[in-house]
C-alpha atoms as a PDB file:
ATOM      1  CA  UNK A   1     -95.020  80.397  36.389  1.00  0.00           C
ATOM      2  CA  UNK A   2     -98.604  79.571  37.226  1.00  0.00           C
ATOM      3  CA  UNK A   3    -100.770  76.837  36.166  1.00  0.00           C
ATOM      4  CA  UNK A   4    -102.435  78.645  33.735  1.00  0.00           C
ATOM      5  CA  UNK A   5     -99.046  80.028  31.973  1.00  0.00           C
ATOM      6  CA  UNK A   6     -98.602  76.381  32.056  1.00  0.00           C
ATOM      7  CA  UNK A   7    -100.835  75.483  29.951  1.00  0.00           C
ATOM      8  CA  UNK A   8    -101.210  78.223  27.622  1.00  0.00           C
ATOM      9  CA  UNK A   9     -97.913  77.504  26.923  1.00  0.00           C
ATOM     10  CA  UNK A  10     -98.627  73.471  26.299  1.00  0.00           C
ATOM     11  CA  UNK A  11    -101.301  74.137  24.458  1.00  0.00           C
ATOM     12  CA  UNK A  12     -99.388  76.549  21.828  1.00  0.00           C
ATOM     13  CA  UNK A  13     -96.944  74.215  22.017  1.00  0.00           C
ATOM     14  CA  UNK A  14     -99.272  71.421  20.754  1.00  0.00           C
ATOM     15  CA  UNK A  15    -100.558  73.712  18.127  1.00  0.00           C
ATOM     16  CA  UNK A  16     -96.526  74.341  16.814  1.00  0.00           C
ATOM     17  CA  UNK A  17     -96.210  70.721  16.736  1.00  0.00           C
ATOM     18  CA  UNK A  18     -99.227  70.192  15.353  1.00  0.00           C
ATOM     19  CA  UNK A  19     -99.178  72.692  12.392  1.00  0.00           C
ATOM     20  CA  UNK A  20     -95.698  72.167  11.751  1.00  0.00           C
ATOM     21  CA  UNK A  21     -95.884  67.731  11.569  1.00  0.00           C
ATOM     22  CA  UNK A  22     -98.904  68.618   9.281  1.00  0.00           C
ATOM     23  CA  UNK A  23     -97.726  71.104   7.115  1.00  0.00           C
ATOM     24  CA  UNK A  24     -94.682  69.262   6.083  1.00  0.00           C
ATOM     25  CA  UNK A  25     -97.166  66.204   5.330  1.00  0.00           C
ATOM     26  CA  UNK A  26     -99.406  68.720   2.597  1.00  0.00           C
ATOM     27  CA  UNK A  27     -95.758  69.678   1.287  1.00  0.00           C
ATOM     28  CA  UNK A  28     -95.564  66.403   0.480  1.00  0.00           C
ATOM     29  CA  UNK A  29     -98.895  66.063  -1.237  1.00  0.00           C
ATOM     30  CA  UNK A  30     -97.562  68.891  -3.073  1.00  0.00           C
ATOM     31  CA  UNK A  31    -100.332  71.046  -1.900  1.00  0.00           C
ATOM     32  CA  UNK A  32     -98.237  74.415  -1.492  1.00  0.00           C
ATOM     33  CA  UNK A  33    -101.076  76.314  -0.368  1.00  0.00           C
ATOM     34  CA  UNK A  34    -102.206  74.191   2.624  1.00  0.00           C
ATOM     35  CA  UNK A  35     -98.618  73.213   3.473  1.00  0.00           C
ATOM     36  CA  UNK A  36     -97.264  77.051   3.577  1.00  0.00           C
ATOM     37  CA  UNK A  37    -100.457  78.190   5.277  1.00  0.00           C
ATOM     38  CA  UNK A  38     -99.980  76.031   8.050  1.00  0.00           C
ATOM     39  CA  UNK A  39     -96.014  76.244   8.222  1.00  0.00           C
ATOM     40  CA  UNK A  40     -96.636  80.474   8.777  1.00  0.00           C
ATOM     41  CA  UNK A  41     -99.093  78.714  11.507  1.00  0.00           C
ATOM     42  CA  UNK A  42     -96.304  77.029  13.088  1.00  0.00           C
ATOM     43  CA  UNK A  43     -93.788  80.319  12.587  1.00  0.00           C
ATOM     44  CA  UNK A  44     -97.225  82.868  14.407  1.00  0.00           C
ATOM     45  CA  UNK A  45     -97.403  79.923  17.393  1.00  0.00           C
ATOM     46  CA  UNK A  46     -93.552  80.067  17.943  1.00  0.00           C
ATOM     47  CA  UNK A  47     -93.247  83.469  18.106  1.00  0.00           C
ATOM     48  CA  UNK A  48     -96.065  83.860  20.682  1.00  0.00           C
ATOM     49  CA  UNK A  49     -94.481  81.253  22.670  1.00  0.00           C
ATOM     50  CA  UNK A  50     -91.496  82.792  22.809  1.00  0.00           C
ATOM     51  CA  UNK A  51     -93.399  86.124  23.698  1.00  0.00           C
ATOM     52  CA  UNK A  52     -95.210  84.080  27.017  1.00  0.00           C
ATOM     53  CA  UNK A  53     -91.625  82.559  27.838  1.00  0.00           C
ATOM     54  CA  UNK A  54     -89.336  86.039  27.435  1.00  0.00           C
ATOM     55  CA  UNK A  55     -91.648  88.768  27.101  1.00  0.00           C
ATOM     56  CA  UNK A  56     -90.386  89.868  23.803  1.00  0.00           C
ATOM     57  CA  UNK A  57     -92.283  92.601  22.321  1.00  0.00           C
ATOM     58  CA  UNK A  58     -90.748  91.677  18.978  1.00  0.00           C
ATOM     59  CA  UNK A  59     -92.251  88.076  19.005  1.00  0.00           C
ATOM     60  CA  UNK A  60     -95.943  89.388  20.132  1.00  0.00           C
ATOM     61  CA  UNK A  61     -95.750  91.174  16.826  1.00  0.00           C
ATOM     62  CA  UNK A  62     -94.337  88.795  14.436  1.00  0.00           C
ATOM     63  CA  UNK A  63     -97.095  86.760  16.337  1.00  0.00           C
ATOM     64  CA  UNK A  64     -99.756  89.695  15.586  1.00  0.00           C
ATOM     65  CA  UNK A  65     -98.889  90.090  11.611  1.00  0.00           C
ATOM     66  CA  UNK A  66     -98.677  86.423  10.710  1.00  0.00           C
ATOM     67  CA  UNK A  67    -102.016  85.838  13.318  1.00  0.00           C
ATOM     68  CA  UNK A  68    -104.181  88.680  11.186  1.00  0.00           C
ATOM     69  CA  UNK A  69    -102.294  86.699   7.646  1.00  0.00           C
ATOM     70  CA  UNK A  70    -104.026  83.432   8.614  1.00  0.00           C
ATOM     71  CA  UNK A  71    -107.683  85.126  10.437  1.00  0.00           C
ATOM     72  CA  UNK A  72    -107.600  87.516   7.050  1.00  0.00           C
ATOM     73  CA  UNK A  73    -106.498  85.572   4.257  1.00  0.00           C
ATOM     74  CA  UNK A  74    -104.071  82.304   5.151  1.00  0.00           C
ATOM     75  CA  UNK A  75    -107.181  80.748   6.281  1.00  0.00           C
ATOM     76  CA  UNK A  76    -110.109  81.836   4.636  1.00  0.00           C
ATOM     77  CA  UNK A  77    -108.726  82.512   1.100  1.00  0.00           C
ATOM     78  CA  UNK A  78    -105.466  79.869   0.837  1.00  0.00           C
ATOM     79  CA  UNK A  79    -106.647  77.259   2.956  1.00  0.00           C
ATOM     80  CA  UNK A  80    -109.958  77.113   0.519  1.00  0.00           C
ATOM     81  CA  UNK A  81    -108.135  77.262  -2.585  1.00  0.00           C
ATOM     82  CA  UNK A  82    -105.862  74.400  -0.982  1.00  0.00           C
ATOM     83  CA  UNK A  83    -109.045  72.279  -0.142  1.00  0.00           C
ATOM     84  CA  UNK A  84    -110.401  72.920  -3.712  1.00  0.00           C
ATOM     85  CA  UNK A  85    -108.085  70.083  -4.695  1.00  0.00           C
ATOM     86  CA  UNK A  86    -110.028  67.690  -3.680  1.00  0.00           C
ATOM     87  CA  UNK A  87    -113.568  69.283  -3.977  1.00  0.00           C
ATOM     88  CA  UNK A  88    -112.892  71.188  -7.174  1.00  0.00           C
ATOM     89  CA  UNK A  89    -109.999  69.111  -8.680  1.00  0.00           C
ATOM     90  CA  UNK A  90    -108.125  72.597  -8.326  1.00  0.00           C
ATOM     91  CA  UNK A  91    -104.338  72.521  -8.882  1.00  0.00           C
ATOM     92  CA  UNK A  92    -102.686  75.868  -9.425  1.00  0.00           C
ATOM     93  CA  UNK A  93     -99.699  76.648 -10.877  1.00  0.00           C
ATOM     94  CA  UNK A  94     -96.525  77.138  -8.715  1.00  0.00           C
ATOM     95  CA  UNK A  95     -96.679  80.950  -9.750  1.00  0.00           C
ATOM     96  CA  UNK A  96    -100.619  81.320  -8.907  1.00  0.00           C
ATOM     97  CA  UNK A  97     -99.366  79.988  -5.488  1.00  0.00           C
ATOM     98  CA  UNK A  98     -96.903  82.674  -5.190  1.00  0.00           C
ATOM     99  CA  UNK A  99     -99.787  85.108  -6.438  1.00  0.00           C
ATOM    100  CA  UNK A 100    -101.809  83.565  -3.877  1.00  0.00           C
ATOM    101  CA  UNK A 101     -99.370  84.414  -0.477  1.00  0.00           C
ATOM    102  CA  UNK A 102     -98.149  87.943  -2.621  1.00  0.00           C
ATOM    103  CA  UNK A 103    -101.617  89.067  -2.590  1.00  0.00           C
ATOM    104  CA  UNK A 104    -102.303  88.230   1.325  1.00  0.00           C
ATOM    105  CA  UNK A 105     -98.936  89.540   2.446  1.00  0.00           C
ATOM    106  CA  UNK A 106    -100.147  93.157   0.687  1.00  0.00           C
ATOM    107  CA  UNK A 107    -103.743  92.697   2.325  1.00  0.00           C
ATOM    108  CA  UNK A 108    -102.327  92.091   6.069  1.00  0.00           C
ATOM    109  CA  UNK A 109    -100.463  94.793   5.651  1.00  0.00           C
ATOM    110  CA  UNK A 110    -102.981  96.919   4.769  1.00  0.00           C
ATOM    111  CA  UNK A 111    -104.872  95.434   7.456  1.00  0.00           C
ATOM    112  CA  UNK A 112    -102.471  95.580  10.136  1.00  0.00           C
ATOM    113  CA  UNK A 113    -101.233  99.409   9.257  1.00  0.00           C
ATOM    114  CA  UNK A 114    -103.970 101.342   8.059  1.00  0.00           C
ATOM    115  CA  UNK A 115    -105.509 103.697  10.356  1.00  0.00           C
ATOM    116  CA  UNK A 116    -109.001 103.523   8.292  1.00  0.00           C
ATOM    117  CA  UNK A 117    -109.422  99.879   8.797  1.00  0.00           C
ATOM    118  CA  UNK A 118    -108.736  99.816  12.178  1.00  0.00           C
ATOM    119  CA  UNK A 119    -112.636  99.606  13.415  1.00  0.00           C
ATOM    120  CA  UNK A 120    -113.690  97.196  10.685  1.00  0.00           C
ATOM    121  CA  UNK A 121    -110.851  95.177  11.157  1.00  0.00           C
ATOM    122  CA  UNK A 122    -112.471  92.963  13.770  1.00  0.00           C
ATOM    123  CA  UNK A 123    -115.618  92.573  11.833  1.00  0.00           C
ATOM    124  CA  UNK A 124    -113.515  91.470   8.715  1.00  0.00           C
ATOM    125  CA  UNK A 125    -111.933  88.372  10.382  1.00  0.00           C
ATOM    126  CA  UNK A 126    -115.400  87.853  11.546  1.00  0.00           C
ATOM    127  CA  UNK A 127    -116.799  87.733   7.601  1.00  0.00           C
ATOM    128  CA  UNK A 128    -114.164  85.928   6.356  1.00  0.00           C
ATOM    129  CA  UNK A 129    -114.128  83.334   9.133  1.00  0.00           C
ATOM    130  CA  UNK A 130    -117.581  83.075   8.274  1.00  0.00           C
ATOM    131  CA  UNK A 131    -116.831  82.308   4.574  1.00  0.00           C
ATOM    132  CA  UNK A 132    -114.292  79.626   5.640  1.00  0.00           C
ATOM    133  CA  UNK A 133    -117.026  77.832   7.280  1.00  0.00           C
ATOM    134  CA  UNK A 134    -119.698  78.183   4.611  1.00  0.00           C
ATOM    135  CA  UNK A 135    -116.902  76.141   2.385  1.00  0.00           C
ATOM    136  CA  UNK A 136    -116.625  73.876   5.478  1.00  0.00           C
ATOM    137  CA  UNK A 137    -120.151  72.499   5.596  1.00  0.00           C
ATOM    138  CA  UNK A 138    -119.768  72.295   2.038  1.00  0.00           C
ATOM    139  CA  UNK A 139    -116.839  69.995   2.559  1.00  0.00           C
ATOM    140  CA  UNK A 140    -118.231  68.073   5.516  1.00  0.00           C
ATOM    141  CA  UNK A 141    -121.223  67.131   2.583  1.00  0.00           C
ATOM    142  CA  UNK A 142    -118.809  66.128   0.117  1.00  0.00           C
ATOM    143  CA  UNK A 143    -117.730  63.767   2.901  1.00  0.00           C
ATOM    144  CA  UNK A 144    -120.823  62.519   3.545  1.00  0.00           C
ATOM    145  CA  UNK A 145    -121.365  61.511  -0.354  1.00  0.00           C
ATOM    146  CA  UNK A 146    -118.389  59.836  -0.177  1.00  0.00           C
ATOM    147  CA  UNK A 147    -119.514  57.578   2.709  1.00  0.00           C
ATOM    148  CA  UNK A 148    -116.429  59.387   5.281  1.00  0.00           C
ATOM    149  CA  UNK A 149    -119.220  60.379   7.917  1.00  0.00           C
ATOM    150  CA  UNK A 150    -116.394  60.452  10.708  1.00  0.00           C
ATOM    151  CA  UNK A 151    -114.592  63.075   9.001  1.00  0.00           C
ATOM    152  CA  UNK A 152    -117.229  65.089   8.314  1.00  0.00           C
ATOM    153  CA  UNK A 153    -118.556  65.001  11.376  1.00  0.00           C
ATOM    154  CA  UNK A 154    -114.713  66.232  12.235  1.00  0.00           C
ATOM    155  CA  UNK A 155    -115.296  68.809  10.083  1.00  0.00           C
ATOM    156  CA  UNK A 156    -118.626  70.146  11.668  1.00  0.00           C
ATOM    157  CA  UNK A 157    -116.730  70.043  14.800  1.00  0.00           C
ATOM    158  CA  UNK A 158    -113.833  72.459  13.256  1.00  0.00           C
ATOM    159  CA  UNK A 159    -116.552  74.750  11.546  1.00  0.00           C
ATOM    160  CA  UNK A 160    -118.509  75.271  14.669  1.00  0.00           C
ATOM    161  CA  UNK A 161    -114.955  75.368  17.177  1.00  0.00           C
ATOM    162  CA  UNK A 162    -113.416  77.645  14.904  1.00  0.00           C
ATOM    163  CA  UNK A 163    -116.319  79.771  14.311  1.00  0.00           C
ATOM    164  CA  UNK A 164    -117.004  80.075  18.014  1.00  0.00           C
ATOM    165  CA  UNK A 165    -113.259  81.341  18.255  1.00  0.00           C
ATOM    166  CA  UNK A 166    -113.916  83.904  15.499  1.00  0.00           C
ATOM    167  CA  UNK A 167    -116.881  85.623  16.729  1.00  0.00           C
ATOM    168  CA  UNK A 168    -115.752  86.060  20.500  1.00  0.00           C
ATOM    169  CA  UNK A 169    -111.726  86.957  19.484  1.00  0.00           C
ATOM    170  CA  UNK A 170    -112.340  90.370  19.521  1.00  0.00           C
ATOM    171  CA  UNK A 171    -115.740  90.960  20.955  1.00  0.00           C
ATOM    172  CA  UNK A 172    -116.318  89.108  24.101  1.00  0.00           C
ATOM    173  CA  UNK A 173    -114.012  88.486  26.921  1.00  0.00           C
ATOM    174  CA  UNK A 174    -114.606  85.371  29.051  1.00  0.00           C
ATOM    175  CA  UNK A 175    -116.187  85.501  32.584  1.00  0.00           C
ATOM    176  CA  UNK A 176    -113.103  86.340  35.004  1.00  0.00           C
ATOM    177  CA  UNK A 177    -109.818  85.549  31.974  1.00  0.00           C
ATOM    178  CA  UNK A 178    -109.713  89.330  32.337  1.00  0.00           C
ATOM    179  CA  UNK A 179    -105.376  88.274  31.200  1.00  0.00           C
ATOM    180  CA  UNK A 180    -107.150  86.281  28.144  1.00  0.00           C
ATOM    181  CA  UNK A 181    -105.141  83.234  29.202  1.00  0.00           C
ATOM    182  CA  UNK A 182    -108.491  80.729  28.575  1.00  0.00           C
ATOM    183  CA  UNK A 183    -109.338  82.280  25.474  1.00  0.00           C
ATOM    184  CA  UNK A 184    -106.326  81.673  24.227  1.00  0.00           C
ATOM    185  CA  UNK A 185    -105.914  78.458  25.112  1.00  0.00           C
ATOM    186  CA  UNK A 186    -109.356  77.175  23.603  1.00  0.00           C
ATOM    187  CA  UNK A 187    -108.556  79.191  20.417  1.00  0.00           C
ATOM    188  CA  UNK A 188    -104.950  77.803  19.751  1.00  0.00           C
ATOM    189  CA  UNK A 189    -106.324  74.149  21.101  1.00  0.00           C
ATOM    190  CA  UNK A 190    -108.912  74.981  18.177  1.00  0.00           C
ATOM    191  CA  UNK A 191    -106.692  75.857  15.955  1.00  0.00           C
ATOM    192  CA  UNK A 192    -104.418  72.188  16.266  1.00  0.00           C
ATOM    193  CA  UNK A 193    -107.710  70.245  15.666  1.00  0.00           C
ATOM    194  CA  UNK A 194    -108.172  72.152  12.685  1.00  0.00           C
ATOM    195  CA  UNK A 195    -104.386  71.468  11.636  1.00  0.00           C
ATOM    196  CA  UNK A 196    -105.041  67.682  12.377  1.00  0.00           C
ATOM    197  CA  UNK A 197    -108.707  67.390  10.940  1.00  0.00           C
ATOM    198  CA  UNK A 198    -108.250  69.065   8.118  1.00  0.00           C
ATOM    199  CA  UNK A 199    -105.633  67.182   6.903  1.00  0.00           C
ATOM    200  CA  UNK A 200    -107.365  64.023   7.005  1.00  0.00           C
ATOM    201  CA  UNK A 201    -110.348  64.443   6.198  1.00  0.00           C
ATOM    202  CA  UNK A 202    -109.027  66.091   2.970  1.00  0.00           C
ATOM    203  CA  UNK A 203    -106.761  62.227   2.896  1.00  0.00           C
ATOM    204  CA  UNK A 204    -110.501  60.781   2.811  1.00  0.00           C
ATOM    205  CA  UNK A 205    -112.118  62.891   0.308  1.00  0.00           C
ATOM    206  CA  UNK A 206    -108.964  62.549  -1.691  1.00  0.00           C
ATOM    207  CA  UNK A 207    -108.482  58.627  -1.422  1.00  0.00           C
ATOM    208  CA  UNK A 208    -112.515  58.080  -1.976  1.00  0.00           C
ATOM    209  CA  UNK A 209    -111.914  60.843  -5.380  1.00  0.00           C
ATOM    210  CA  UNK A 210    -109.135  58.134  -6.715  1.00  0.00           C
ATOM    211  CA  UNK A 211    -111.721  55.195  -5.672  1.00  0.00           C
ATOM    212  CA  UNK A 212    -114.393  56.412  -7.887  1.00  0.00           C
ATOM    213  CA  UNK A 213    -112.255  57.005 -10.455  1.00  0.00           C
ATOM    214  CA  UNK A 214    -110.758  53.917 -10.800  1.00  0.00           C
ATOM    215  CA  UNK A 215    -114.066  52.097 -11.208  1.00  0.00           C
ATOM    216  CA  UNK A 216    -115.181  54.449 -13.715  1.00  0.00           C
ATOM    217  CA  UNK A 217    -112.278  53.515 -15.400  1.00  0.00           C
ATOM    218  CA  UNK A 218    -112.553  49.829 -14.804  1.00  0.00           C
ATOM    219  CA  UNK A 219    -116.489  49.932 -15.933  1.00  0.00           C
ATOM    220  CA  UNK A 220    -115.414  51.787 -19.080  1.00  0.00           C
ATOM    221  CA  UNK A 221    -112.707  49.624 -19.706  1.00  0.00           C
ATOM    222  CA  UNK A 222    -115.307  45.928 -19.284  1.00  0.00           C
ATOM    223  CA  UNK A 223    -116.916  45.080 -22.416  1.00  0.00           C
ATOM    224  CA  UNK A 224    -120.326  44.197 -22.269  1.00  0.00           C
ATOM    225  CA  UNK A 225    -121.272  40.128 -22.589  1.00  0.00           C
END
């Protein structure tokens, strides 16, 4: 095993750990939709560890669906709607969360089996990506009214990393990674900050939500003199 097998496979590694250690902690929070999101994550990152270690074919496409889930929908669509707790006071029900993953399981595999959208396919994740970050600067300003400038700037730093990722998966191969091994490691490196970032930043914008409402309560409760 080379040095660059190496560290592809330390840097997946780090993005298993990563998405799993952080998942768990939005299960806590009760946030279903970010917690599941980034647990299927952690299951796509095993699975294509595996496939660098053994060679499995099987792995590479367990790795393949659950990789076009998250770029498609996991991502774009859940991830939002799991952030929208914070930005939108957005809590769904337990059965719109199972609505939620039902309706991106049936759009993956749509995605991943019909012939027709084969072509488009690449500038879909592209779109969608591209949607995920429009709600990203929105939630990197939300940040900044609430005085968390270092998480915002965190989140500027996912938006642009992760966007970067996005627009050259598919249509731009790196200067001599003719195997893909660099890519990949930037994108799943990527991918961890995101997991980490993401997380707290939404802690901040959370914690600075229960702030302001505790003095509005406290100002509504004082009586004037």
């Amino acid at each position: 095993m080379d040095i660059k097998l190496y560290s592809v496979c330390l840097a997946i590694l780090l993005l298993v750990v990563t998405s799993f250690i952080y998942g768990l902690k939005f299960l806590k929070k009760r946030n279903y939709l970010l917690g599941i999101e980034l647990l299927i994550v952690t299951f796509s990152a095993s699975n294509f560890l595996f496939y660098f270690l053994s060679g499995a074919h099987f792995a590479y496409r367990i790795s393949f669906f659950l990789d076009a889930f998250s770029r498609g929908f996991g991502i774009p669509v859940i991830a939002v709607a799991g952030l929208m707790a914070v930005t939108h006071r957005y809590k769904p029900s337990i059965l719109m969360d199972v609505v939620f993953f039902g309706a991106a399981i049936a759009g993956t595999v749509a995605l991943v089996a019909a012939d027709f959208v084969i072509q488009p396919r690449p500038y879909f994740y592209v779109v969608m990506w591209g949607a995920f970050s429009i709600y990203l600067a929105y939630f990197a300003k939300r940040l900044v009214s609430a005085g968390e400038n270092l998480h915002a700037m965190g989140v500027i730093l996912v938006l642009l990393s992760s966007q970067a990722i996005a627009c050259i998966y598919d249509f731009y191969t790196i200067p001599g990674d003719d195997d893909h091994i660099v890519f990949y490691i930037l994108a799943v490196t990527t991918w961890s900050f995101l997991s980490v970032e993401l997380y707290y930043a939404y802690c901040a914008l959370e914690g600075a939500e229960a702030n302001e409402q505790n003095s509005n309560k406290v100002s509504t409760q004082v009586a004037p003199m």
